[in-house]
Protein backbone atom coordinates (compact mmCIF):
# COMPACT_ATOMS: atom_id res chain seq x y z
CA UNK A 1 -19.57 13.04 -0.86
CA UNK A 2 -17.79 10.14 0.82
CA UNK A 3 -19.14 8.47 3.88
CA UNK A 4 -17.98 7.77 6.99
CA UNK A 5 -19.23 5.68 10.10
CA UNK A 6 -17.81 4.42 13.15
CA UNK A 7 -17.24 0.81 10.80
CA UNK A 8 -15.55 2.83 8.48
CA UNK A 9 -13.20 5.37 9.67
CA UNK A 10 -10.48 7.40 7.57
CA UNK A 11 -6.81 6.08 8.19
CA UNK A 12 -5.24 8.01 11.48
CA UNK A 13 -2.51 10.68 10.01
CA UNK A 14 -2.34 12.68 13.35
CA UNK A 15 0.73 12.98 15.00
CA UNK A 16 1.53 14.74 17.66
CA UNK A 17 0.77 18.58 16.92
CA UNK A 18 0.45 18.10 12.88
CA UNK A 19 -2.26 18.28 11.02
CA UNK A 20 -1.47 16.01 7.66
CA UNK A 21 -3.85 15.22 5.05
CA UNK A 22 -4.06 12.29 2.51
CA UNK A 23 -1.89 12.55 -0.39
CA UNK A 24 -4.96 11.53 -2.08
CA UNK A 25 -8.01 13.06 -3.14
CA UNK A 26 -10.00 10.67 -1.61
CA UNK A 27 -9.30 9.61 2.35
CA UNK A 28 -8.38 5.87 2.83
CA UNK A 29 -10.25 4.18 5.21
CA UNK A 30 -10.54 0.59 7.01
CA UNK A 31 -13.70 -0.87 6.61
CA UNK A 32 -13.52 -3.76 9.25
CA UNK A 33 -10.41 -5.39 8.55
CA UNK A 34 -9.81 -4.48 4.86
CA UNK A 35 -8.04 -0.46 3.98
CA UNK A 36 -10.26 1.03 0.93
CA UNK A 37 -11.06 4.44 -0.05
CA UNK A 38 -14.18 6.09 1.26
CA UNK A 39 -15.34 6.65 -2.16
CA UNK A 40 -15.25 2.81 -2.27
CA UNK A 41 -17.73 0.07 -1.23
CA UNK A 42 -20.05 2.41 0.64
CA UNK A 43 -22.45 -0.36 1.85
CA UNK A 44 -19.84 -2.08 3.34
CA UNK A 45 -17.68 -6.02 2.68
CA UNK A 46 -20.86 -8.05 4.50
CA UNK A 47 -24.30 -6.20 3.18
CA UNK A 48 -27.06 -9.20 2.59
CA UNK A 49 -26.97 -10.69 -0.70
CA UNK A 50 -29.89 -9.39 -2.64
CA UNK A 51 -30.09 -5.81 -1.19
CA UNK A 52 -29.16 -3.06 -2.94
CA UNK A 53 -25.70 -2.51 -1.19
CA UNK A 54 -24.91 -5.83 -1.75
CA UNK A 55 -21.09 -7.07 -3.69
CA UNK A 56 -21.21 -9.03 -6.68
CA UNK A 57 -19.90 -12.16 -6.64
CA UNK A 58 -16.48 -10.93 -8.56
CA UNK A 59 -16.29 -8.80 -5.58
CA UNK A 60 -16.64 -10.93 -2.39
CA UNK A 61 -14.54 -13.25 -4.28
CA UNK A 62 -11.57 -10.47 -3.73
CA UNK A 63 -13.24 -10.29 -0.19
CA UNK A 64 -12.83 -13.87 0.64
CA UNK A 65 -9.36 -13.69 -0.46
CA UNK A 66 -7.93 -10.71 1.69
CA UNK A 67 -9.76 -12.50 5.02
CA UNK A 68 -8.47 -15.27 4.47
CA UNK A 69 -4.66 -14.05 3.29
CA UNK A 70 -2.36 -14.75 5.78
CA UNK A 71 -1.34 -11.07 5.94
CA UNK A 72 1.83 -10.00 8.66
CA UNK A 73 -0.09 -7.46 10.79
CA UNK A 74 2.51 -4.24 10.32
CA UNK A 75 4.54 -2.80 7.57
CA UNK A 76 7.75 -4.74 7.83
CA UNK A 77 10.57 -1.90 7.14
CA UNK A 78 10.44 1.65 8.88
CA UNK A 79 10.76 3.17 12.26
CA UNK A 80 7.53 2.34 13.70
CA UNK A 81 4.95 -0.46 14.03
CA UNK A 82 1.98 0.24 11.90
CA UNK A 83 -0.87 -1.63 10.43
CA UNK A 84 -0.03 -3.98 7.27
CA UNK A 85 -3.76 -4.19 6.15
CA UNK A 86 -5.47 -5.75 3.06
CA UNK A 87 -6.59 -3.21 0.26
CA UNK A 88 -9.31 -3.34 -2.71
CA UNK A 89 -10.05 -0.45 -4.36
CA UNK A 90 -12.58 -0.10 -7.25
CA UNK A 91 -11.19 1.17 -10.75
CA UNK A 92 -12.95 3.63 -12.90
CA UNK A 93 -13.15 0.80 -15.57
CA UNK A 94 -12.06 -2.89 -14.54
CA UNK A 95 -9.28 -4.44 -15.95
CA UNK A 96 -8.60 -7.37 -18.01
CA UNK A 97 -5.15 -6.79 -18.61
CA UNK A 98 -1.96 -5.51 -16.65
CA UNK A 99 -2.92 -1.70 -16.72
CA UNK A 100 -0.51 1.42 -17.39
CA UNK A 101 1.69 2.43 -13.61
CA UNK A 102 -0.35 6.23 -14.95
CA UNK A 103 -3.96 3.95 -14.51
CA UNK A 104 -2.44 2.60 -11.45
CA UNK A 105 -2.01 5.77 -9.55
CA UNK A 106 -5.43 7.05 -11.33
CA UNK A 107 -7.40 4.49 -9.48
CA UNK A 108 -5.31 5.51 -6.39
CA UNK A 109 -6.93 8.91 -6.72
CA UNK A 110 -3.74 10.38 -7.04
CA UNK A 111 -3.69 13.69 -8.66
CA UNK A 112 -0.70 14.94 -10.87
CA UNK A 113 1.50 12.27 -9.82
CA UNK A 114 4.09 13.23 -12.34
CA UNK A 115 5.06 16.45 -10.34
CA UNK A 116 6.31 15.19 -7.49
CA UNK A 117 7.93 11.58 -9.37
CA UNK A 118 10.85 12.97 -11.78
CA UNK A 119 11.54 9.85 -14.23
CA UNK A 120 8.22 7.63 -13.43
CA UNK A 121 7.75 5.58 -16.69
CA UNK A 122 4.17 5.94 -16.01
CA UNK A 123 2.93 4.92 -19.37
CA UNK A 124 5.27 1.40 -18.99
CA UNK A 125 3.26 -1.84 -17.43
CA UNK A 126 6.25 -2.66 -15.94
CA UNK A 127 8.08 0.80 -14.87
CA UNK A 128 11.56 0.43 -12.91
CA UNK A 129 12.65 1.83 -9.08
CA UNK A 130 14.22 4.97 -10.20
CA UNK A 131 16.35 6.37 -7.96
CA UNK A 132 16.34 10.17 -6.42
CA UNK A 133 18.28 12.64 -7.10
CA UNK A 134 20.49 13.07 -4.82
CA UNK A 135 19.28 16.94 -3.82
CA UNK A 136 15.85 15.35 -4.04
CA UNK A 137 13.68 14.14 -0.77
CA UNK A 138 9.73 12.77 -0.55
CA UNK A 139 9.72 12.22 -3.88
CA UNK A 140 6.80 9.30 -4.88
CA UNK A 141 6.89 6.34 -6.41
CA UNK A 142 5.72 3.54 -8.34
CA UNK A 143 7.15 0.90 -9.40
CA UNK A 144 7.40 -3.13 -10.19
CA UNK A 145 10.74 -4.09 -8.21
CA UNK A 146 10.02 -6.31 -5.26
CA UNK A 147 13.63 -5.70 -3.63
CA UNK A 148 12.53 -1.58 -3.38
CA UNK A 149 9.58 -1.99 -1.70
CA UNK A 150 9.17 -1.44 2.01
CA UNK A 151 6.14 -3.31 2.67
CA UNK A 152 7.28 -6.98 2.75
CA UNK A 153 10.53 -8.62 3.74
CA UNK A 154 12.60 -8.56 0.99
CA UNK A 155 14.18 -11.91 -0.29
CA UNK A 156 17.79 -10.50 -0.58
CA UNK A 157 16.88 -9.39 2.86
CA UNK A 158 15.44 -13.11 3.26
CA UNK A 159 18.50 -14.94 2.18
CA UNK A 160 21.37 -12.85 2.93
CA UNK A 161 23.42 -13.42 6.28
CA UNK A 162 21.97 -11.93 9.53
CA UNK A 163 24.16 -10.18 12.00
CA UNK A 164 24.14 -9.59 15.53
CA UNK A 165 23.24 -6.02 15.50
CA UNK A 166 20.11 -7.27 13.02
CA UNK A 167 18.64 -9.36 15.93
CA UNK A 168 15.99 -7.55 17.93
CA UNK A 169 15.97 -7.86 21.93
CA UNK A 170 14.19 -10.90 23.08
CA UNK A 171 14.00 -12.81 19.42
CA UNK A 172 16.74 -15.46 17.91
CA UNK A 173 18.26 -15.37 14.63
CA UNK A 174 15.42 -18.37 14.39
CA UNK A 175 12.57 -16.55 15.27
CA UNK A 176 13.69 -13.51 12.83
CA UNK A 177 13.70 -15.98 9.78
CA UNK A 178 10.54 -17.46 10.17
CA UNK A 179 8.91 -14.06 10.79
CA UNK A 180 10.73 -12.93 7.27
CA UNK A 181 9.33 -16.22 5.64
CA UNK A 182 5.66 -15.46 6.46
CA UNK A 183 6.26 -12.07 4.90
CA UNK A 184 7.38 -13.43 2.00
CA UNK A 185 4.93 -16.29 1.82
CA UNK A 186 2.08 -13.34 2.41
CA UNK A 187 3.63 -11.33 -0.88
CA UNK A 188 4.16 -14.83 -3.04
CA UNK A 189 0.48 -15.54 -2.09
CA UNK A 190 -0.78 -12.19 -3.36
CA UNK A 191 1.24 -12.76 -6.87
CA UNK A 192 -0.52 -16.11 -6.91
CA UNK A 193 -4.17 -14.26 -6.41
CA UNK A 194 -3.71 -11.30 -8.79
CA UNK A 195 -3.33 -11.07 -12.50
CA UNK A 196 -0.66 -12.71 -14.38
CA UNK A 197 1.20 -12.18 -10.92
CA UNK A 198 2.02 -8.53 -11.81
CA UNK A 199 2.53 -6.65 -9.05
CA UNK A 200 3.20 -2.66 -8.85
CA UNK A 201 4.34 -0.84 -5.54
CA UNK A 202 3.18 2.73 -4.92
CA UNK A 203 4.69 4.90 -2.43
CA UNK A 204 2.90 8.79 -1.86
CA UNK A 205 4.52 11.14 0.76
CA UNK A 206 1.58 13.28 2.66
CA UNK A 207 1.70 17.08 1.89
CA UNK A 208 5.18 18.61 3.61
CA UNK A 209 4.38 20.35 6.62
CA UNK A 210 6.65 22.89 8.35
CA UNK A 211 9.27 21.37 11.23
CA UNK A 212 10.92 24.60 11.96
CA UNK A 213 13.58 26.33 10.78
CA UNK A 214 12.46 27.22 7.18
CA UNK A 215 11.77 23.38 6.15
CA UNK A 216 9.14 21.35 5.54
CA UNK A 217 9.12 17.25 5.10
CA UNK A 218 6.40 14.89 4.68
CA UNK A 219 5.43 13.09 7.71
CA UNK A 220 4.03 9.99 6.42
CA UNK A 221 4.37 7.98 3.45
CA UNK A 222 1.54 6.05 2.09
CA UNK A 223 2.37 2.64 0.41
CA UNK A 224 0.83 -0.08 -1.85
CA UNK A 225 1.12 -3.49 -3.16
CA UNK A 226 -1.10 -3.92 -5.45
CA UNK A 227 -2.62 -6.18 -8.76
CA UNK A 228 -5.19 -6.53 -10.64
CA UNK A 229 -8.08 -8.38 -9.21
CA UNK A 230 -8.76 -11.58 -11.68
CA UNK A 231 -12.30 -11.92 -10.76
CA UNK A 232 -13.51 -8.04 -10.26
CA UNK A 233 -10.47 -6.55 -12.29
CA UNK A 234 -10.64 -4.05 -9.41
CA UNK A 235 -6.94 -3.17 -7.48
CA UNK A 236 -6.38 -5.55 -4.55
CA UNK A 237 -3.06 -6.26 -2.28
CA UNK A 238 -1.91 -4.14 0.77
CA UNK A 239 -1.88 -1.20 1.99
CA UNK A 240 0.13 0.90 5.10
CA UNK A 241 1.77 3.92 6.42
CA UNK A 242 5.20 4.87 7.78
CA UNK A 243 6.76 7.41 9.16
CA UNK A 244 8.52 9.28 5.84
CA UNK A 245 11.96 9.55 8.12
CA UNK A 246 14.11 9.47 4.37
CA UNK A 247 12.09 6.09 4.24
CA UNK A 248 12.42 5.93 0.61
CA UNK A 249 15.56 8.64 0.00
């Protein structure tokens, strides 16, 4: 049974007149400021030390981190503006060493991941983007390749030259740079937190739902950036939601 309370309320997947559930078998939910699963931390990030709901010290460790990360506040590519939040998630056992991407999605409570990720090295530490087919759509991922990720501004993205049709109403080629360099300076300063700097990226479409005429697409697809927690060897990184869209296709 997972618990929920006003402090700790599941991740909003309504949209319009769809009903979409988590690609997950267990709901993620923000607990204050920090995205978990409701399985996850059920006494909450700020219980009194001593009582028996309180974090161990590994833990609030990984706590102290994500409040003080300097974290963007919404997932950088995409069609809409949604939340960029900082994620811990417990593992069934912790890790001392870069786990499997197939533990990975495990601890992500993601059920038969292989089904819907044709050509995921899952049993690889460091498995590569691989690419869809091209008669393939909403297919998951996860992966190690910074530049694939949707999350974070990506450093080719960073670097490369900006054109006029890349600068937004009401900002300056200026303006767009710096915000790209905090979004890079938030990912670098996750690498520095989490083991050996290893970071994977995990992308899971939500269930397809009908849009009419005979098809069905995901609506939303669920991302991570996540490593292994030094001090708890828990998960920890970031978490958000886009609109699917072909996001990732």
């Amino acid at each position: 049974m997972v618990r929920t309370t006003p402090r700790r309320m599941p991740v909003d997947l309504s949209l319009e007149d769809q009903e979409n559930t988590f690609p997950t078998d267990v709901p993620v939910i923000v607990e204050g400021s920090i995205a978990t699963f409701a399985s996850d931390f059920v006494g909450g990030f700020d219980a009194p030390e001593g009582s028996l709901s309180s974090l161990p010290q590994e833990v609030r460790t990984d706590v102290e981190f994500l409040r003080s990360w300097e974290l963007p506040d919404k997932v950088y590519y995409g069609s809409g503006d949604y939340p960029l939040l900082p994620f811990t998630s417990v593992c069934a056992v912790p890790h001392r060493a870069i786990p499997t991407a197939a533990k990975v999605v495990s601890d992500l409570h993601k059920p038969d991941f292989a089904a819907n990720a044709p050509g995921v090295q899952l049993e690889s530490t460091n498995p590569p983007w691989v690419r869809n087919a091209w008669d393939q759509e909403g297919v998951d991922e996860i992966h190690t390749d910074e530049a694939k990720q949707h999350l974070f501004c990506t450093v080719e993205d960073m670097e490369g030259e900006m054109n006029s049709y890349m600068i937004f109403p009401g900002t300056t080629a200026a303006s767009m740079r710096a915000e790209m360099r905090q979004y890079n300076g938030a990912l670098q300063a996750l690498r520095a937190y989490v083991l050996d700097g290893h970071l994977f990226f995990v992308l899971l479409h939500t269930p397809k739902v009908p849009l009419g005429g005979g098809h069905a697409f995901s609506t939303w697809a669920l991302q991570w950036a996540v490593g292994v927690s030094p001090s708890s060897g828990n998960l920890v990184g970031a978490f958000g939601r886009q609109r699917c869209h072909n996001l990732c296709d």
